[in-house]
C-alpha atoms as a PDB file:
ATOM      1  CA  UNK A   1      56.408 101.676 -49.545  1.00  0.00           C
ATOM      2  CA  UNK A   2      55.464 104.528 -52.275  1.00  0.00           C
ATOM      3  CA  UNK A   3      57.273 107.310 -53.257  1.00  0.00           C
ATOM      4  CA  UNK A   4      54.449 109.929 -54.504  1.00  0.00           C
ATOM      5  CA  UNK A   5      54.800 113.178 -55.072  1.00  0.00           C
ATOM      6  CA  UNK A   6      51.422 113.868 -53.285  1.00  0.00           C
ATOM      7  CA  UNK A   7      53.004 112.811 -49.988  1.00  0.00           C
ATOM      8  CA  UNK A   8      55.585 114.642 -47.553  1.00  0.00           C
ATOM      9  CA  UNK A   9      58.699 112.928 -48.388  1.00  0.00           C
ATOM     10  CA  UNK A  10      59.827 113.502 -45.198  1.00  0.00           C
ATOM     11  CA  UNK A  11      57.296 111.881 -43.387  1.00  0.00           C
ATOM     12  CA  UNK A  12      58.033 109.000 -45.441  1.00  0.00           C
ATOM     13  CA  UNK A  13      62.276 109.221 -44.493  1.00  0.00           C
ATOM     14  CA  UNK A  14      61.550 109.548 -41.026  1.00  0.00           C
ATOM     15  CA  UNK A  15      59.626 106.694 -40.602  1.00  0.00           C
ATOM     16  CA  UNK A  16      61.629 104.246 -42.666  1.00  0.00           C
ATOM     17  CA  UNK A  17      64.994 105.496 -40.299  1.00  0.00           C
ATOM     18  CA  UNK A  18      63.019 105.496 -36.917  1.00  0.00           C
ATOM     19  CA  UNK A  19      61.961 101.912 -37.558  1.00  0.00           C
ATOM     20  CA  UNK A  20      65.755 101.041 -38.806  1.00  0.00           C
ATOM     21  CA  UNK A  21      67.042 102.843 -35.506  1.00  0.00           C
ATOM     22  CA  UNK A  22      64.672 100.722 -33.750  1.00  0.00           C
ATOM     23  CA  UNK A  23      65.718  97.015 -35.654  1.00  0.00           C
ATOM     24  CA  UNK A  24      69.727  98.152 -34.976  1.00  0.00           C
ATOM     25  CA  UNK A  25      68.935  99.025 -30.941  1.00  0.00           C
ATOM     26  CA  UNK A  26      66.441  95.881 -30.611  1.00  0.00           C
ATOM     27  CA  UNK A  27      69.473  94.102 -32.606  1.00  0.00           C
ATOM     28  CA  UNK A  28      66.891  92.496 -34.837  1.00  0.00           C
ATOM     29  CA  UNK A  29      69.490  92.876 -37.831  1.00  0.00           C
ATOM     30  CA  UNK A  30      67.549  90.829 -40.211  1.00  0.00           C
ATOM     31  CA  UNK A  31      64.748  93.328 -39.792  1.00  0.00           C
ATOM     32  CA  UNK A  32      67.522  95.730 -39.911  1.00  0.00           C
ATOM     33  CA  UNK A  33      68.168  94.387 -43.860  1.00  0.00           C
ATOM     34  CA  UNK A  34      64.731  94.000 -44.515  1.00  0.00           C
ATOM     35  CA  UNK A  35      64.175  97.957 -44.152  1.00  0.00           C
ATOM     36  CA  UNK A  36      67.106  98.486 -46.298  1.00  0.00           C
ATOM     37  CA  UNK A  37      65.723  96.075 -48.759  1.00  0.00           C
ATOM     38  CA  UNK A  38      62.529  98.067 -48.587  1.00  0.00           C
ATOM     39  CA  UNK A  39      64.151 101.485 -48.959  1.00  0.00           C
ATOM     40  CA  UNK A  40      66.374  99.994 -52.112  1.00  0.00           C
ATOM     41  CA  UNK A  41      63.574  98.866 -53.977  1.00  0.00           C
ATOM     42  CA  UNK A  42      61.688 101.486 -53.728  1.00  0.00           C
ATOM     43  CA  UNK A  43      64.171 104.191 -54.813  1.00  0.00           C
ATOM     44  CA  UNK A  44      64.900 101.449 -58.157  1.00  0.00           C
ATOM     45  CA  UNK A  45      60.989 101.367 -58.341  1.00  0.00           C
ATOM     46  CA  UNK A  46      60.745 105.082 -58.645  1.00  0.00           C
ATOM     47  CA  UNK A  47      63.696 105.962 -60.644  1.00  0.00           C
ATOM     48  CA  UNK A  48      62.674 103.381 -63.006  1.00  0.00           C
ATOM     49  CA  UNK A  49      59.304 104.669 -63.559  1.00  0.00           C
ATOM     50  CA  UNK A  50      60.858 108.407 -64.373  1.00  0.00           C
ATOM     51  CA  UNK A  51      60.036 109.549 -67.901  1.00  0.00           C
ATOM     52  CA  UNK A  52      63.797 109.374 -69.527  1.00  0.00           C
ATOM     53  CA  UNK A  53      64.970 112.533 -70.354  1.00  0.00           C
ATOM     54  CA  UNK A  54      67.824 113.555 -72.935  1.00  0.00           C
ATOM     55  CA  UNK A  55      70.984 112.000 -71.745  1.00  0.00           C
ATOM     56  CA  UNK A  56      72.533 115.929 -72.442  1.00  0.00           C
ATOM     57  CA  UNK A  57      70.289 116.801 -69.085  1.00  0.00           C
ATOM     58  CA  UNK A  58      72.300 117.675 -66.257  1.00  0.00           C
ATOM     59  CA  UNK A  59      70.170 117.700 -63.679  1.00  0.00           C
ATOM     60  CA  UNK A  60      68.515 114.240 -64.054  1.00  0.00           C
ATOM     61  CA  UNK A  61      72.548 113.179 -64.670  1.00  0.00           C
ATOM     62  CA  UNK A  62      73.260 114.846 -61.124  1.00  0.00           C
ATOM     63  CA  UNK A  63      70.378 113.112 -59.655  1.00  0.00           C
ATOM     64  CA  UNK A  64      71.022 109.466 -60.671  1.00  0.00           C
ATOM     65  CA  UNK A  65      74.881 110.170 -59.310  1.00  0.00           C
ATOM     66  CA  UNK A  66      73.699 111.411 -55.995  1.00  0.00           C
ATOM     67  CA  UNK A  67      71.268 108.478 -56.097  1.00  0.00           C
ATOM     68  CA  UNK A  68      74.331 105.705 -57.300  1.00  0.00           C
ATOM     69  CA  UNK A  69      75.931 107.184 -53.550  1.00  0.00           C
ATOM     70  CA  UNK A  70      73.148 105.864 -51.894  1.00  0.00           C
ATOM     71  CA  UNK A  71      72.993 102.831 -53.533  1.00  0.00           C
ATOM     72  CA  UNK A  72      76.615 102.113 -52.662  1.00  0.00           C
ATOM     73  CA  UNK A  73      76.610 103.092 -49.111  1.00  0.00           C
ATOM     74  CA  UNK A  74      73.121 101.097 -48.624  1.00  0.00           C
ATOM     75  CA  UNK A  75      75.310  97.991 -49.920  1.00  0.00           C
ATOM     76  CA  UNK A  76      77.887  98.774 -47.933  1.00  0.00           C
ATOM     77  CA  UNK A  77      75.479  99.130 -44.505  1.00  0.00           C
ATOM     78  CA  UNK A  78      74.350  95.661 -45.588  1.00  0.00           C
ATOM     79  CA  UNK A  79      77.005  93.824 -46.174  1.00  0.00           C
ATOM     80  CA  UNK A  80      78.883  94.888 -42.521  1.00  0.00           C
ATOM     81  CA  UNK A  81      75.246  93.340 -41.120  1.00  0.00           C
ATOM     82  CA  UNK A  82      75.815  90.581 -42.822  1.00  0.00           C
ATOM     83  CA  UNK A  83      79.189  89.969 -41.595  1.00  0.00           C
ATOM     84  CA  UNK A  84      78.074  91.095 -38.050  1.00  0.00           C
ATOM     85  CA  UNK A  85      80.236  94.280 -38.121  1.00  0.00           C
ATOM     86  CA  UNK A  86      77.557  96.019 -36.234  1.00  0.00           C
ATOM     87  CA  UNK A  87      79.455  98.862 -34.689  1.00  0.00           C
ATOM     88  CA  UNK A  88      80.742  99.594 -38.214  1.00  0.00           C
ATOM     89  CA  UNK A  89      77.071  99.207 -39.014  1.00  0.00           C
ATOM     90  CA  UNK A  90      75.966 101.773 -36.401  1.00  0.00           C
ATOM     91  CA  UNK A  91      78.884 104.636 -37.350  1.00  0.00           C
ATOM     92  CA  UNK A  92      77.664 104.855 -41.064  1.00  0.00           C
ATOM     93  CA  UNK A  93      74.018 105.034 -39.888  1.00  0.00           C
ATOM     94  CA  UNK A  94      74.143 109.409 -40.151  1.00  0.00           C
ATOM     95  CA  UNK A  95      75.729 109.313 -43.602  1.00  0.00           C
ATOM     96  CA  UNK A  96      73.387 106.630 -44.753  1.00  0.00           C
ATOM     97  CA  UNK A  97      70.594 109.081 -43.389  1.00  0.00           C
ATOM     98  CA  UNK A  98      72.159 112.058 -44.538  1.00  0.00           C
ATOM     99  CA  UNK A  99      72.758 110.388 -48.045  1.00  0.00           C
ATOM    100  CA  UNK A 100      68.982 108.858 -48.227  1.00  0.00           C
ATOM    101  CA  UNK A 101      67.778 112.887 -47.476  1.00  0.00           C
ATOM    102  CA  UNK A 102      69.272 114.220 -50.357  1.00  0.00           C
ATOM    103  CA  UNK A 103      68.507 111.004 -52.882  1.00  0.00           C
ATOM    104  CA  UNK A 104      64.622 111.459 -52.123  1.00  0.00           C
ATOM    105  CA  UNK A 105      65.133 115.016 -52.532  1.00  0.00           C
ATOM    106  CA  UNK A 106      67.021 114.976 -56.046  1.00  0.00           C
ATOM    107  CA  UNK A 107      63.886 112.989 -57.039  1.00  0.00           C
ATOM    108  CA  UNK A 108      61.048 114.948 -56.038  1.00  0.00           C
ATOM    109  CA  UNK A 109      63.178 117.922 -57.450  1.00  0.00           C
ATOM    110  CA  UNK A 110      62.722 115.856 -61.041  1.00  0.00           C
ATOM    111  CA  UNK A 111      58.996 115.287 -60.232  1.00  0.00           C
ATOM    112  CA  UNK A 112      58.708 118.706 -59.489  1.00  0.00           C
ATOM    113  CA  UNK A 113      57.533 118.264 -55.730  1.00  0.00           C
ATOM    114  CA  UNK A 114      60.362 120.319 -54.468  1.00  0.00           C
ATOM    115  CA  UNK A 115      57.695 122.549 -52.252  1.00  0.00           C
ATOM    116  CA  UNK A 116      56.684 119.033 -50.192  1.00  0.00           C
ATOM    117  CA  UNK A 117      60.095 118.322 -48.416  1.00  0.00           C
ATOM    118  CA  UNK A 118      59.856 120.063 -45.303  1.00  0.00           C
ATOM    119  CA  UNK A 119      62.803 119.189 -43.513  1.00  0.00           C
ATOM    120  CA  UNK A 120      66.658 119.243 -44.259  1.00  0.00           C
ATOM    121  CA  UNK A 121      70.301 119.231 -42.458  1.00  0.00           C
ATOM    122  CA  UNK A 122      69.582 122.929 -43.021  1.00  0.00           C
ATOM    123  CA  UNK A 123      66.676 122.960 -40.493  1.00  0.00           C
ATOM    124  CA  UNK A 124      68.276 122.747 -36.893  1.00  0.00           C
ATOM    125  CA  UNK A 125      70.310 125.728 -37.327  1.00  0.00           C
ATOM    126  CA  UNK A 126      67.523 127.716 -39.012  1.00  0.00           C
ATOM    127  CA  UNK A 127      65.233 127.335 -35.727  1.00  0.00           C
ATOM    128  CA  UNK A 128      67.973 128.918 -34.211  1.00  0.00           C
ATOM    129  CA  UNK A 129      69.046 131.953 -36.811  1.00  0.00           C
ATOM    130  CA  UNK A 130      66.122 133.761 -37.339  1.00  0.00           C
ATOM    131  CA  UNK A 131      67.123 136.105 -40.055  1.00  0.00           C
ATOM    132  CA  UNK A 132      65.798 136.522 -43.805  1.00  0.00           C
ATOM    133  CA  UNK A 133      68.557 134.492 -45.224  1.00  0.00           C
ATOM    134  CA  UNK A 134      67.467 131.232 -43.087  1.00  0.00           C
ATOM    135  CA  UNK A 135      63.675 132.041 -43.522  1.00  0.00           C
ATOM    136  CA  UNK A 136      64.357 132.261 -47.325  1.00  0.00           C
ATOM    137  CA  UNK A 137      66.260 129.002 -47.223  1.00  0.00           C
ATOM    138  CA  UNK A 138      63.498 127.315 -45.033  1.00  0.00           C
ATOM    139  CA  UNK A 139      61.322 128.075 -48.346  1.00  0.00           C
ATOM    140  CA  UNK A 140      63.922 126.650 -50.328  1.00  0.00           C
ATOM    141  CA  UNK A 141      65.762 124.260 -48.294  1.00  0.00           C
ATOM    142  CA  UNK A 142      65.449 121.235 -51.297  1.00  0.00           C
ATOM    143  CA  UNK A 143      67.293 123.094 -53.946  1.00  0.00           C
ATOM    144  CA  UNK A 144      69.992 123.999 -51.009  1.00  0.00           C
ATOM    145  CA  UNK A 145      70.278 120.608 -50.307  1.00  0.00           C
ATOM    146  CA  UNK A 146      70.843 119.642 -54.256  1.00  0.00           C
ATOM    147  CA  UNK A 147      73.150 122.895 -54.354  1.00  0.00           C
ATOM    148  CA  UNK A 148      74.969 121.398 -51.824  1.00  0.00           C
ATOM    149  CA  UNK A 149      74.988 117.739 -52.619  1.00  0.00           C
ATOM    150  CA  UNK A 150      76.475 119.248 -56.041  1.00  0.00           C
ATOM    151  CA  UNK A 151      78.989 121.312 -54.691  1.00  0.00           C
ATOM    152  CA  UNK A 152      80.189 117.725 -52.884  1.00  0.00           C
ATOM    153  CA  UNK A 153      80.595 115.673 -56.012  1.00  0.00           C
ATOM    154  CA  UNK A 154      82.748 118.758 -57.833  1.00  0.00           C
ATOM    155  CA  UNK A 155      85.025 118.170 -54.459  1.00  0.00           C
ATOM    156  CA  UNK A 156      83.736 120.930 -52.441  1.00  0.00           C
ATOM    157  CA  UNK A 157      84.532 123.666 -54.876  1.00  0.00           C
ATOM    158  CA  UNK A 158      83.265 125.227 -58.172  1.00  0.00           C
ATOM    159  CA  UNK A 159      81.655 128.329 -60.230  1.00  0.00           C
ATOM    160  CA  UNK A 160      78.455 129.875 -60.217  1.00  0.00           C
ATOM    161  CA  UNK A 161      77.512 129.039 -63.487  1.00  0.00           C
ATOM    162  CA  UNK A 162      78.708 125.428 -63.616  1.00  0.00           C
ATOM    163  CA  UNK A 163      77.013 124.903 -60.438  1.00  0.00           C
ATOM    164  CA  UNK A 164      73.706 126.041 -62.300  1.00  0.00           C
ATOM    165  CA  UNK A 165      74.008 123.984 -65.092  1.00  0.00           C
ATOM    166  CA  UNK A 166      74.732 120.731 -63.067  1.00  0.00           C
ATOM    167  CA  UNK A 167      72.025 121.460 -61.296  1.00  0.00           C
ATOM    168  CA  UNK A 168      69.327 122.436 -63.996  1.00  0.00           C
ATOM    169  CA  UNK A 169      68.537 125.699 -62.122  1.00  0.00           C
ATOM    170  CA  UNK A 170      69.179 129.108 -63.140  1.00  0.00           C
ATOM    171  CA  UNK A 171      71.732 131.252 -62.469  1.00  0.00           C
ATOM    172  CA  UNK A 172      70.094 133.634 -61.084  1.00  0.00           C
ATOM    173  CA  UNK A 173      68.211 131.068 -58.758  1.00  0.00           C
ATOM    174  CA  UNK A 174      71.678 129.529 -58.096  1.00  0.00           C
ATOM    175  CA  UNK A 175      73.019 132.703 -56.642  1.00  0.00           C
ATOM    176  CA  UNK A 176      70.056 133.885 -54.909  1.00  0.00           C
ATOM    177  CA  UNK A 177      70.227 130.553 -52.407  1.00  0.00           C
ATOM    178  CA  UNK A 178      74.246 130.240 -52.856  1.00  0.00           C
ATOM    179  CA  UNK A 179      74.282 134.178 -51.411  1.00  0.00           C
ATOM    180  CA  UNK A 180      71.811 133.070 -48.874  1.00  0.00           C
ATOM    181  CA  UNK A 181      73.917 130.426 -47.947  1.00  0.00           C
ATOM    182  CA  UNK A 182      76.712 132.274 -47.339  1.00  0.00           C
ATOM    183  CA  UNK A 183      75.103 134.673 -45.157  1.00  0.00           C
ATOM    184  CA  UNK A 184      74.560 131.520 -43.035  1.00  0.00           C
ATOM    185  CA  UNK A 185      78.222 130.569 -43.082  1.00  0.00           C
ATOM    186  CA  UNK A 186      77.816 127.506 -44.967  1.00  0.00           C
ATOM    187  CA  UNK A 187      79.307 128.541 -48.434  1.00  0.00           C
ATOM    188  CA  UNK A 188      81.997 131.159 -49.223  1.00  0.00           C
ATOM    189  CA  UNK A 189      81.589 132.899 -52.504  1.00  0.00           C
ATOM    190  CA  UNK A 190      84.649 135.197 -54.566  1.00  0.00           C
ATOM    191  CA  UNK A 191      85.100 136.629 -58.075  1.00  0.00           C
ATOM    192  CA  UNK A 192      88.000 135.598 -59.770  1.00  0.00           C
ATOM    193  CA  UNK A 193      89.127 138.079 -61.864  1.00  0.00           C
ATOM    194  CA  UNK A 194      90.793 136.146 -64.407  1.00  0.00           C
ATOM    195  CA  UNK A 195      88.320 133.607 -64.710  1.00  0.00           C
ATOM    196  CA  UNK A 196      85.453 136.636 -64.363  1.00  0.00           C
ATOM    197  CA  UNK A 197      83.150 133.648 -62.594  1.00  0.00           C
ATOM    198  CA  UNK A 198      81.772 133.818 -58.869  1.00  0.00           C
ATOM    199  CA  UNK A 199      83.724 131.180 -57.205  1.00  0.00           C
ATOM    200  CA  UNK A 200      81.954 129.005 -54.463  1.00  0.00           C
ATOM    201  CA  UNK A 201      83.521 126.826 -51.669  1.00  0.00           C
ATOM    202  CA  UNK A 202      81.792 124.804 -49.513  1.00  0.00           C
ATOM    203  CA  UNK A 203      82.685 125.728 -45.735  1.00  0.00           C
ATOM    204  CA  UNK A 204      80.595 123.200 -43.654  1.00  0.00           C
ATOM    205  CA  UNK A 205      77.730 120.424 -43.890  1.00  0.00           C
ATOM    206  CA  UNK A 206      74.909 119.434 -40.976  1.00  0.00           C
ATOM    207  CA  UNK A 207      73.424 116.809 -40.170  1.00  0.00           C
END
């Protein structure tokens, strides 16, 4: 497998999890490993081949500790097929997926692909919403998805412009989606008056 920028990454992710959904339900479990194999290496293949930026660059440093998640729950996913633990197995299949979503899209943020990732745990509920703040965030749904992943590993709560800078974006782009967000229910926002910083919380997750 190659991870190009040229290609829809999500074309790529759903055919490496429909063919792992089909191993686990066939029970072929050493097929099961291989396509984790396959997934690992090529994630270590891709991140290895990234030009190295400063180590003061936050969001290549955000990146590579979204990606480190991945790694650790695709170890984890492993090792209970190893030990035949398959139910455990199965019931960490959506975060693997969920995780695996928003590695691939941390690194086509870095390889500046973020306008090929069509799909996201935003997209089911923005078929559904039709209103300008989910067709803005269908435009934008990668840098949600790394706004969001963010807001996770800072425990679900944090400022505007912290969020910005661990994310490399601006803060005006950070607000723009974080308001959008909001207006979908998925973020709550307040100024603190004593810290004079917009405040974000993270209300709810999909997929």
């Amino acid at each position: 497998m190659t991870l190009d920028p040229s290609v829809a990454y999500d074309t790529l992710l759903r055919r490496c999890i429909e063919d792992l959904r089909s191993a686990l339900l066939l029970k072929d479990f050493g097929r099961a490993v291989t396509i984790l194999d396959e997934i690992d290496a090529t994630l270590h293949n891709f991140v290895k081949n990234l030009p190295k930026p400063p180590l003061s660059d936050r969001r290549f440093l955000g990146a590579m500790s979204i990606i480190k998640e991945f790694f650790d729950t695709s170890s984890r996913f492993k090792a209970l097929l190893f030990e035949g633990r398959i139910q455990e197995a199965k019931e960490i299949l959506p975060q693997f997926e969920s995780q695996l979503r928003t590695a691939t899209t941390s690194l086509t943020l870095l390889t500046g692909g973020a306008s090929m990732v069509a799909t996201s745990w935003i997209s089911p509920t923005l078929t559904t919403v039709p209103s300008e703040a989910s067709l803005y965030l269908q435009l934008s749904a990668p840098v949600a998805n790394l706004l969001i992943a963010t807001l996770k590993r800072l425990k679900g709560i944090t400022d505007i412009d912290t969020l910005a800078k661990e994310t490399g974006l601006s803060p005006i782009e950070t607000s723009r989606i974080i308001n959008n967000l909001a207006a979908l229910g998925y973020v709550a926002q307040e100024f603190d008056p004593v810290a004079k910083k917009f405040i974000v919380r993270l209300l709810k997750e999909e997929g």
